[in-house]
C-alpha atoms as a PDB file:
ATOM      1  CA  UNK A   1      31.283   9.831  14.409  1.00  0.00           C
ATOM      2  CA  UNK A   2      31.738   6.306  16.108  1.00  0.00           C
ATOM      3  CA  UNK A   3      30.934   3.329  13.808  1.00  0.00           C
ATOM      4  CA  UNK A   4      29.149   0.114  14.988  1.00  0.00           C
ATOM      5  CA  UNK A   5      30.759  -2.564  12.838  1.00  0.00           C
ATOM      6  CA  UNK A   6      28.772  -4.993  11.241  1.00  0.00           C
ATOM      7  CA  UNK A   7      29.497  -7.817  13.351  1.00  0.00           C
ATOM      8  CA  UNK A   8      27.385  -6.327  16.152  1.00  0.00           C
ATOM      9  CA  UNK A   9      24.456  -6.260  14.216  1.00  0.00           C
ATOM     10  CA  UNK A  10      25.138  -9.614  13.136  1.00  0.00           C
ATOM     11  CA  UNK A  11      24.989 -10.448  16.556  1.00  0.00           C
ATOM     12  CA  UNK A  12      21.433  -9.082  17.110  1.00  0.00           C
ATOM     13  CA  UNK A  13      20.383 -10.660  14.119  1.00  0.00           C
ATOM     14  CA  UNK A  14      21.459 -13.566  15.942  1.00  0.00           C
ATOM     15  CA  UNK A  15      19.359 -12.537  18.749  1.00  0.00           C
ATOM     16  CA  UNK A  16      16.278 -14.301  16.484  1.00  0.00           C
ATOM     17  CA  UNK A  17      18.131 -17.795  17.312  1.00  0.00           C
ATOM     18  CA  UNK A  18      18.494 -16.673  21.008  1.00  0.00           C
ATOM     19  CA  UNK A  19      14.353 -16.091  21.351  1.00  0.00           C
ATOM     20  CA  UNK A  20      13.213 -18.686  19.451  1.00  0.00           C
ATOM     21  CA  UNK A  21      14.111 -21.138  21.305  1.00  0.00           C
ATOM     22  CA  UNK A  22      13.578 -19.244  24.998  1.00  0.00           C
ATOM     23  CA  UNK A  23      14.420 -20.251  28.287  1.00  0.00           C
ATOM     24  CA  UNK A  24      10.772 -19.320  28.812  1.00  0.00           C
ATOM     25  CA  UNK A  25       7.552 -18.962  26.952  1.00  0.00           C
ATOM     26  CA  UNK A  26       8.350 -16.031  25.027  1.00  0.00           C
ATOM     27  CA  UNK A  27       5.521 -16.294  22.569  1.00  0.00           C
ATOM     28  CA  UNK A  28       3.188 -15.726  25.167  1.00  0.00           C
ATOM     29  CA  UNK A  29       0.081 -13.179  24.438  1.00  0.00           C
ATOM     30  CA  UNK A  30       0.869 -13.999  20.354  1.00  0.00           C
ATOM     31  CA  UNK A  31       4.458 -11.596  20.989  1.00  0.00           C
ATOM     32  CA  UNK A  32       7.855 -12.330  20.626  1.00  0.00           C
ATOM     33  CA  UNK A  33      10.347 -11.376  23.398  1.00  0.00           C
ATOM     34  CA  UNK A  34      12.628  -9.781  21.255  1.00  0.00           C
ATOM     35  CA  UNK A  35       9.804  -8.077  19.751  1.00  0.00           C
ATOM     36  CA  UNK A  36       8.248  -6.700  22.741  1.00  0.00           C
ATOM     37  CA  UNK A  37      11.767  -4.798  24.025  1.00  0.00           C
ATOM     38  CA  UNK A  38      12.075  -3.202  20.405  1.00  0.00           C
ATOM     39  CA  UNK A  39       8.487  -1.802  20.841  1.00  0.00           C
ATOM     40  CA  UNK A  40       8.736  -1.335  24.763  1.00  0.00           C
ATOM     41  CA  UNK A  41       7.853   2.596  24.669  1.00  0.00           C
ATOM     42  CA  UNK A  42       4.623   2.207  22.628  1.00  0.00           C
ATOM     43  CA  UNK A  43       3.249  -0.259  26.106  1.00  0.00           C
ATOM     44  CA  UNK A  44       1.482   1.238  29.136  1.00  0.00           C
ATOM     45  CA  UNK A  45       2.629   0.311  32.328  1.00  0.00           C
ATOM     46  CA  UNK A  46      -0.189  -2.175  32.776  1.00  0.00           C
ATOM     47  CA  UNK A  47       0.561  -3.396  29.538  1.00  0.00           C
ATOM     48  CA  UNK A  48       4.410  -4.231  30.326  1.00  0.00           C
ATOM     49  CA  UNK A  49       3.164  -5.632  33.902  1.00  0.00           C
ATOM     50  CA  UNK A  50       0.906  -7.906  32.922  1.00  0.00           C
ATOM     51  CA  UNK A  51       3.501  -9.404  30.113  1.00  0.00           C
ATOM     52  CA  UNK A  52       6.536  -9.754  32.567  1.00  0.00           C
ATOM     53  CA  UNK A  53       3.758 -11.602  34.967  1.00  0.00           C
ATOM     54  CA  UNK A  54       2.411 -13.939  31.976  1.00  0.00           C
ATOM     55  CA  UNK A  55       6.276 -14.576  30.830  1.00  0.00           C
ATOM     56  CA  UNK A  56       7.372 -15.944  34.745  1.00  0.00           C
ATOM     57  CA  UNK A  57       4.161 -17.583  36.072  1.00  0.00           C
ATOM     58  CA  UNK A  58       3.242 -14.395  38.286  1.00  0.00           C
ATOM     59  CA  UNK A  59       6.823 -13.222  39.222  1.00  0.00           C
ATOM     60  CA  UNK A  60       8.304 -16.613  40.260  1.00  0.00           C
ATOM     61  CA  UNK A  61      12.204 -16.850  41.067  1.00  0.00           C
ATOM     62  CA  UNK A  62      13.393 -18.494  38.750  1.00  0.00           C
ATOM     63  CA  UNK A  63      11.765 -18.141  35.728  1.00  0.00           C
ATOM     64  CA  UNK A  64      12.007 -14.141  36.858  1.00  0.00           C
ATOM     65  CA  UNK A  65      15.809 -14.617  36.602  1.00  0.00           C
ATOM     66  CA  UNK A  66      15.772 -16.514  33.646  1.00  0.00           C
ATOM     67  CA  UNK A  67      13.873 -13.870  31.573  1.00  0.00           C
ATOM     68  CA  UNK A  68      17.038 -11.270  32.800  1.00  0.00           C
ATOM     69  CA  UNK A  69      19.547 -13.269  31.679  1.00  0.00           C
ATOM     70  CA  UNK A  70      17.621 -13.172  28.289  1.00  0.00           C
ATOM     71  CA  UNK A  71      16.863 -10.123  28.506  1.00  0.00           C
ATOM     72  CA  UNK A  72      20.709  -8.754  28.956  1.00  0.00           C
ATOM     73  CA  UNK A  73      21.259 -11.004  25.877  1.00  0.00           C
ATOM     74  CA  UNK A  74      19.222  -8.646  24.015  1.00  0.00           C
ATOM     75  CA  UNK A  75      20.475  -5.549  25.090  1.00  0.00           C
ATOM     76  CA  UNK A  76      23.948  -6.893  25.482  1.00  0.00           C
ATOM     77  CA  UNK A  77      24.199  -6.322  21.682  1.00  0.00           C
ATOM     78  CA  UNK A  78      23.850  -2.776  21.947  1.00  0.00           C
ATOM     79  CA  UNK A  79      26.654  -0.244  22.570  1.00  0.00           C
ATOM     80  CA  UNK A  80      24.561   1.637  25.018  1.00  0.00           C
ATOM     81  CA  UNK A  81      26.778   4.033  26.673  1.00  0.00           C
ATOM     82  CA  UNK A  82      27.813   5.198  22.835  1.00  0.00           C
ATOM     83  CA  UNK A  83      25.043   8.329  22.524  1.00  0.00           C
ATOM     84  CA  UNK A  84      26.216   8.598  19.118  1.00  0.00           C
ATOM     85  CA  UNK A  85      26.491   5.827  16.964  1.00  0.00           C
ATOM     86  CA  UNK A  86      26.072   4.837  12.867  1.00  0.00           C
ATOM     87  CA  UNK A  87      24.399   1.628  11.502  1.00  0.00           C
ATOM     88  CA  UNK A  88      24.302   0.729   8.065  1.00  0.00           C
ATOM     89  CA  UNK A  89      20.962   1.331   6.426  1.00  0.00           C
ATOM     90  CA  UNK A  90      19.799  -1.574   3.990  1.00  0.00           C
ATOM     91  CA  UNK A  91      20.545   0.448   1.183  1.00  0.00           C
ATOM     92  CA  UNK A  92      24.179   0.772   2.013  1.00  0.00           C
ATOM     93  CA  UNK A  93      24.008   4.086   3.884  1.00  0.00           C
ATOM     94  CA  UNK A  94      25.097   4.808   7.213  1.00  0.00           C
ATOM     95  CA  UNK A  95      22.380   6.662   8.745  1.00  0.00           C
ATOM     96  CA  UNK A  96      22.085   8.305  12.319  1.00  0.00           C
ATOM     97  CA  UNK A  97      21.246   6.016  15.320  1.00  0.00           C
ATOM     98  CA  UNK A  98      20.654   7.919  18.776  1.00  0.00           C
ATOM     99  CA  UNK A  99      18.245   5.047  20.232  1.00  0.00           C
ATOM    100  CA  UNK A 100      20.939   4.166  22.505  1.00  0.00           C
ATOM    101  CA  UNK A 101      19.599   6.937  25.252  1.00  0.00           C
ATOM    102  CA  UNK A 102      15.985   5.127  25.305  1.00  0.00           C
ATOM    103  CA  UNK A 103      17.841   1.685  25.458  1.00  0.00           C
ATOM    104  CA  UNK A 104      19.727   1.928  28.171  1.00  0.00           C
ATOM    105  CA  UNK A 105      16.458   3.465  29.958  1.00  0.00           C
ATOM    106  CA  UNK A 106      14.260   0.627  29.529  1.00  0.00           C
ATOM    107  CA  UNK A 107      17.141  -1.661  30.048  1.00  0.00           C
ATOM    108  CA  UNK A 108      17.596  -0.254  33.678  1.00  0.00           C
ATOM    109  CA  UNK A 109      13.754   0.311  34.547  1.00  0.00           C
ATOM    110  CA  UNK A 110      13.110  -3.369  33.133  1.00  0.00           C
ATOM    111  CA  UNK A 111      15.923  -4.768  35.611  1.00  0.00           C
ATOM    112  CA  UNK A 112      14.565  -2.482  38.720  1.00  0.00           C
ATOM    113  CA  UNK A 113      10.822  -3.639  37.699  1.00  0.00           C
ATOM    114  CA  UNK A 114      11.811  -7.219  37.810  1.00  0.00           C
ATOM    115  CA  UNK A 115      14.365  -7.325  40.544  1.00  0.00           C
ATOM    116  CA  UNK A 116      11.947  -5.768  42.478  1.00  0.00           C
ATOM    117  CA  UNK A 117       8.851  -8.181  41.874  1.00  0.00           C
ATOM    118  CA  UNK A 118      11.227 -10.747  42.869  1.00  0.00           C
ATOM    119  CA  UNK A 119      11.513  -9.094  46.365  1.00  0.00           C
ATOM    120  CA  UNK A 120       8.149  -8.633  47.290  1.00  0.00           C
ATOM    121  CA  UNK A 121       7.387 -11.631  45.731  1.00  0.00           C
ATOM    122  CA  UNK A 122       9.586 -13.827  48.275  1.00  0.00           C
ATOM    123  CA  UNK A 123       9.855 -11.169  50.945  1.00  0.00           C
ATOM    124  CA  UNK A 124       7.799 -12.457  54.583  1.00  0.00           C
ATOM    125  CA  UNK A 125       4.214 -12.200  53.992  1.00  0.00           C
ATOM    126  CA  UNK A 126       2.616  -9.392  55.756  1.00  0.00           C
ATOM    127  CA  UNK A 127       0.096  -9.814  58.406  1.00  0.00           C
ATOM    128  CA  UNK A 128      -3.587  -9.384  57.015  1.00  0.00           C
ATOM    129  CA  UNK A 129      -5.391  -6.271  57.739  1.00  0.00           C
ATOM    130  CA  UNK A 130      -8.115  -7.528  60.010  1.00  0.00           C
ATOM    131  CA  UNK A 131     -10.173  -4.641  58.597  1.00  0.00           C
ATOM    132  CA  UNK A 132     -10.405  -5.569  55.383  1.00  0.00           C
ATOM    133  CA  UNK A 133     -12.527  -9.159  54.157  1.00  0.00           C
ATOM    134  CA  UNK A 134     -10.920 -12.046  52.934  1.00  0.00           C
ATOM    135  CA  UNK A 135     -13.364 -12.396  50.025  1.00  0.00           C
ATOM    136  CA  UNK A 136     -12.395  -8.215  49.814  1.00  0.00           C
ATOM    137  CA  UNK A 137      -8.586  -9.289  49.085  1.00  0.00           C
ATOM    138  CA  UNK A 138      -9.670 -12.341  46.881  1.00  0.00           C
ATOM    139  CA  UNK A 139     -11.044  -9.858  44.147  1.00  0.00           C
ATOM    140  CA  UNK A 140      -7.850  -7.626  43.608  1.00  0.00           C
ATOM    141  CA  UNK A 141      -6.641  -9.595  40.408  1.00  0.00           C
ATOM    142  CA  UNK A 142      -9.676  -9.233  39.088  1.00  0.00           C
ATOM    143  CA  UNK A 143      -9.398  -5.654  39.139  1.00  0.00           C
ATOM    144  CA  UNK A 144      -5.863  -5.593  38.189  1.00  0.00           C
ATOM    145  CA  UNK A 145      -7.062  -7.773  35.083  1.00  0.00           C
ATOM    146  CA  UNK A 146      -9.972  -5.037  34.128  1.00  0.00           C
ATOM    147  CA  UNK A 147      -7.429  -1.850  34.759  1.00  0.00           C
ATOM    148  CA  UNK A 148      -8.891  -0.912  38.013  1.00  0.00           C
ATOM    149  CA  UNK A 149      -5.730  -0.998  39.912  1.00  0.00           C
ATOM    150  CA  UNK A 150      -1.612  -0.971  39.024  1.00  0.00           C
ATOM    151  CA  UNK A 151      -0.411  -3.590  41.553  1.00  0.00           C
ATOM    152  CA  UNK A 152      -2.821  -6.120  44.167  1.00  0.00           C
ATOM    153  CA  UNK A 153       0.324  -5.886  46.678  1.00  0.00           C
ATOM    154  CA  UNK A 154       0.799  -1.939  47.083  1.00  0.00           C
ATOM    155  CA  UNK A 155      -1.046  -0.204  50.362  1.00  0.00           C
ATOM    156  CA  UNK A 156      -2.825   1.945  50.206  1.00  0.00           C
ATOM    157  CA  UNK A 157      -4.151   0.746  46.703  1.00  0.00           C
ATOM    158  CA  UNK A 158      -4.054   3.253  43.929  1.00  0.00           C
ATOM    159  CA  UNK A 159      -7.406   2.976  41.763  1.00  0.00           C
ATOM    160  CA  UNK A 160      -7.004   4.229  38.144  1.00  0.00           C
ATOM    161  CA  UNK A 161     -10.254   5.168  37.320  1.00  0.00           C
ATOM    162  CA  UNK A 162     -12.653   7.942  38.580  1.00  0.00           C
ATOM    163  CA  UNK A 163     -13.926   7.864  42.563  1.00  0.00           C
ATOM    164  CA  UNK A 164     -17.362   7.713  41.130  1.00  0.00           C
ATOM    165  CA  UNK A 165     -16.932   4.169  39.615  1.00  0.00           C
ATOM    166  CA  UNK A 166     -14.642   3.331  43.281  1.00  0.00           C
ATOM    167  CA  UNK A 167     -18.176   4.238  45.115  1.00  0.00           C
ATOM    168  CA  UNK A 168     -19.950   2.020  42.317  1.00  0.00           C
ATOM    169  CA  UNK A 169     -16.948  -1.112  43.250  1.00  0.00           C
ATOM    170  CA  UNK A 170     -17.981  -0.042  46.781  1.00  0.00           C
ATOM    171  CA  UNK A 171     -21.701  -0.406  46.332  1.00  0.00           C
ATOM    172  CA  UNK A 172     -21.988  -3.603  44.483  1.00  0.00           C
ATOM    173  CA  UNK A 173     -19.122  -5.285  46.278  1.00  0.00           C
ATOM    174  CA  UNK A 174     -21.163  -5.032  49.432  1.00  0.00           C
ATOM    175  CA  UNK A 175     -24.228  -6.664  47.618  1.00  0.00           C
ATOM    176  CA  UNK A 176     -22.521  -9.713  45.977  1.00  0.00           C
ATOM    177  CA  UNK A 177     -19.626 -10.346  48.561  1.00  0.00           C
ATOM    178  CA  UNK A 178     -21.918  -9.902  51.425  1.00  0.00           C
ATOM    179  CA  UNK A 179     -20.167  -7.789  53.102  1.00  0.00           C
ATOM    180  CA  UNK A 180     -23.219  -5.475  54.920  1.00  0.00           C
ATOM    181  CA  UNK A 181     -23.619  -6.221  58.762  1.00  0.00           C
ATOM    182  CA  UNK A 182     -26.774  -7.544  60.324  1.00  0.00           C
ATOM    183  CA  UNK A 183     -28.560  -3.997  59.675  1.00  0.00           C
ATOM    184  CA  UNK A 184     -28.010  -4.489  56.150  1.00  0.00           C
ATOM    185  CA  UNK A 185     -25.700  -1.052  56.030  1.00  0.00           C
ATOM    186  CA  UNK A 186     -22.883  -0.882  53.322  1.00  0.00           C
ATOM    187  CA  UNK A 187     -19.372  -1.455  55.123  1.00  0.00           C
ATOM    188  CA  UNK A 188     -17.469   1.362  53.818  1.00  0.00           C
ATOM    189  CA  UNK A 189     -14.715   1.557  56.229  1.00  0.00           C
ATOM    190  CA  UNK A 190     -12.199  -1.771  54.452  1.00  0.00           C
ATOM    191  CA  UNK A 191     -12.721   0.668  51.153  1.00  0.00           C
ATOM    192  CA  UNK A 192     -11.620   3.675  52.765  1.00  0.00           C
ATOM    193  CA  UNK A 193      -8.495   1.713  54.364  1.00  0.00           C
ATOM    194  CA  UNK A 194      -7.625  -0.348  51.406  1.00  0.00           C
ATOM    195  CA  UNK A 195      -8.147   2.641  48.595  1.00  0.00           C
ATOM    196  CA  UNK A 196      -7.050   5.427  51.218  1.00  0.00           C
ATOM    197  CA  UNK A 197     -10.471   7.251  49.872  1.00  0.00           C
ATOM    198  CA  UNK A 198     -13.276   9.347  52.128  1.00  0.00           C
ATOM    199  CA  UNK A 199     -16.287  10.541  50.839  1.00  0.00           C
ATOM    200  CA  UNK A 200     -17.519   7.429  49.366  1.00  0.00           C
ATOM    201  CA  UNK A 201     -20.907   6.689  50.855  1.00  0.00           C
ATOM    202  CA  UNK A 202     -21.431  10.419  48.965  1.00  0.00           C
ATOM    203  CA  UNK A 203     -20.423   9.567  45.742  1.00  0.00           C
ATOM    204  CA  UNK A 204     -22.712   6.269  46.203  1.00  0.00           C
ATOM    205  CA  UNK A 205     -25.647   8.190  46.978  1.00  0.00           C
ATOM    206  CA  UNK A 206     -25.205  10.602  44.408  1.00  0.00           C
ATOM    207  CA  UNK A 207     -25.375   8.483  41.325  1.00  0.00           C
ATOM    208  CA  UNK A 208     -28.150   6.780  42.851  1.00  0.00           C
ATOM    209  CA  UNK A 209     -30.297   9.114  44.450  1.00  0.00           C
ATOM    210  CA  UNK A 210     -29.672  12.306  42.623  1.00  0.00           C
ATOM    211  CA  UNK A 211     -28.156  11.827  38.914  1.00  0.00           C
ATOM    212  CA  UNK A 212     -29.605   8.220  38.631  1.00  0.00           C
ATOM    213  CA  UNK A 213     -26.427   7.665  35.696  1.00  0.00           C
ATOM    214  CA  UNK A 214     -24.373   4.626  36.549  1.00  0.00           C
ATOM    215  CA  UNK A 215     -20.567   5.845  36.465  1.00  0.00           C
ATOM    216  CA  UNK A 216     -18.655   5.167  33.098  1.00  0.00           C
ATOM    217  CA  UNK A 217     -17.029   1.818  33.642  1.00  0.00           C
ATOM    218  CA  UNK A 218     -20.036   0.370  35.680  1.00  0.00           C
ATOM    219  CA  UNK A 219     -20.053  -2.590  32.785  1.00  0.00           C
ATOM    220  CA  UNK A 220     -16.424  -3.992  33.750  1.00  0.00           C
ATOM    221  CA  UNK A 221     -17.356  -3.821  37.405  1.00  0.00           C
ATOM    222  CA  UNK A 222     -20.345  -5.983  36.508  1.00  0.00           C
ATOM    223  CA  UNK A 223     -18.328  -8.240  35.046  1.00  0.00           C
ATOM    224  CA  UNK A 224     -16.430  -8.943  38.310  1.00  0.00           C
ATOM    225  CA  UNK A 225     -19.779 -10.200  39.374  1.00  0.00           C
ATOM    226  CA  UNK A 226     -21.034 -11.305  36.738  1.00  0.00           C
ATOM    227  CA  UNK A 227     -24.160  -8.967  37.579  1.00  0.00           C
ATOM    228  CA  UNK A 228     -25.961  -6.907  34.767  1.00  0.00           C
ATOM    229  CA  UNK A 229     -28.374  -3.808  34.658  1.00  0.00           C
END
């Protein structure tokens, strides 16, 4: 079997030098750069997103390009087309080391996150829907921030949590966005476009006319609003 020398893993202990001093603020969230790639399969997706956002100031160019270079640094010191490789263990054993496969993974689906965000970042703005309220749009980090929703920019929106607490978002947005028309009736339609969801005025009027339960979750949408029950 293949054996790494020793001077590559001097070089990712050099990586420590590399990442302490950062092109960016690395230490962000109380987590180290470095640290966060070693560890990147025990994040959610949310979890990684909302790091990589925090790291570049919400996707901007150049601190987005920045945090590749530093990020091919760190996996730069990996042999990661070698499937099979040795290290040596602290104890002076060589020991197995088939990590490479996952590496080379989340090195790719890092770069294609990233790259990406750059491109819908700087790519022509799209016309607004004229469906769907301004003070609608204006809330979508929000729920991003409280796991609601992956990404603000996707359409249709995908929500992450049940359709019951949607109908909830639904109900109360209307109250404290003013969204209902001069009849005081909900406006469901901008929910249905934006979420790509029917059946909503339903689920409304089945938690509050039949069960009378507020939907698990109701507390974080309260938060948005800062309402309480």
């Amino acid at each position: 079997m293949k054996t790494i020398y020793k001077s590559r893993w001097e070089a990712v202990s050099r990586l420590d030098g590399l990442f302490s001093v950062p092109h960016i603020d690395t230490e962000a969230k109380g987590l180290n750069l470095k640290e966060f790639l070693k560890h990147f399969g025990d994040y959610t997706g949310i979890e990684r997103h909302n790091y990589f956002e925090h790291l570049t100031d919400g996707f901007n160019r150049q601190k987005t390009e920045m945090l590749l270079q530093d990020i091919n640094a760190y996996y730069s010191a990996f042999d990661l087309d070698n499937k099979n490789t040795e290290r040596e263990s602290p104890y002076g054993l060589n020991v197995p080391f088939f990590e490479n496969i996952d590496r080379k993974s989340d090195f790719e689906n890092i770069t294609n996150f990233l790259q990406g965000k750059m491109l819908i970042k700087h790519q022509p703005a799209k016309a607004a829907d004229p469906q769907i309220p301004d003070a609608l749009l204006n809330i979508l980090p929000d729920l991003q921030q409280a796991g609601c929703i992956e990404n603000t920019e996707d359409r249709p929106l995908k929500w992450l949590k049940s359709k019951t607490l949607l109908a909830y978002f639904v109900d109360v947005a209307n109250e404290n966005l003013s969204l209902k028309d001069s009849g005081e009736r909900r406006k469901i339609k901008p929910f249905e476009t934006l979420f790509n969801e029917r059946g909503l005025t339903g689920c409304i009027n089945e938690y509050k006319n039949k069960t009378g339960q507020l939907p698990n979750g109701y507390r974080d949408i309260d938060k948005l609003f800062k309402t309480s029950h």
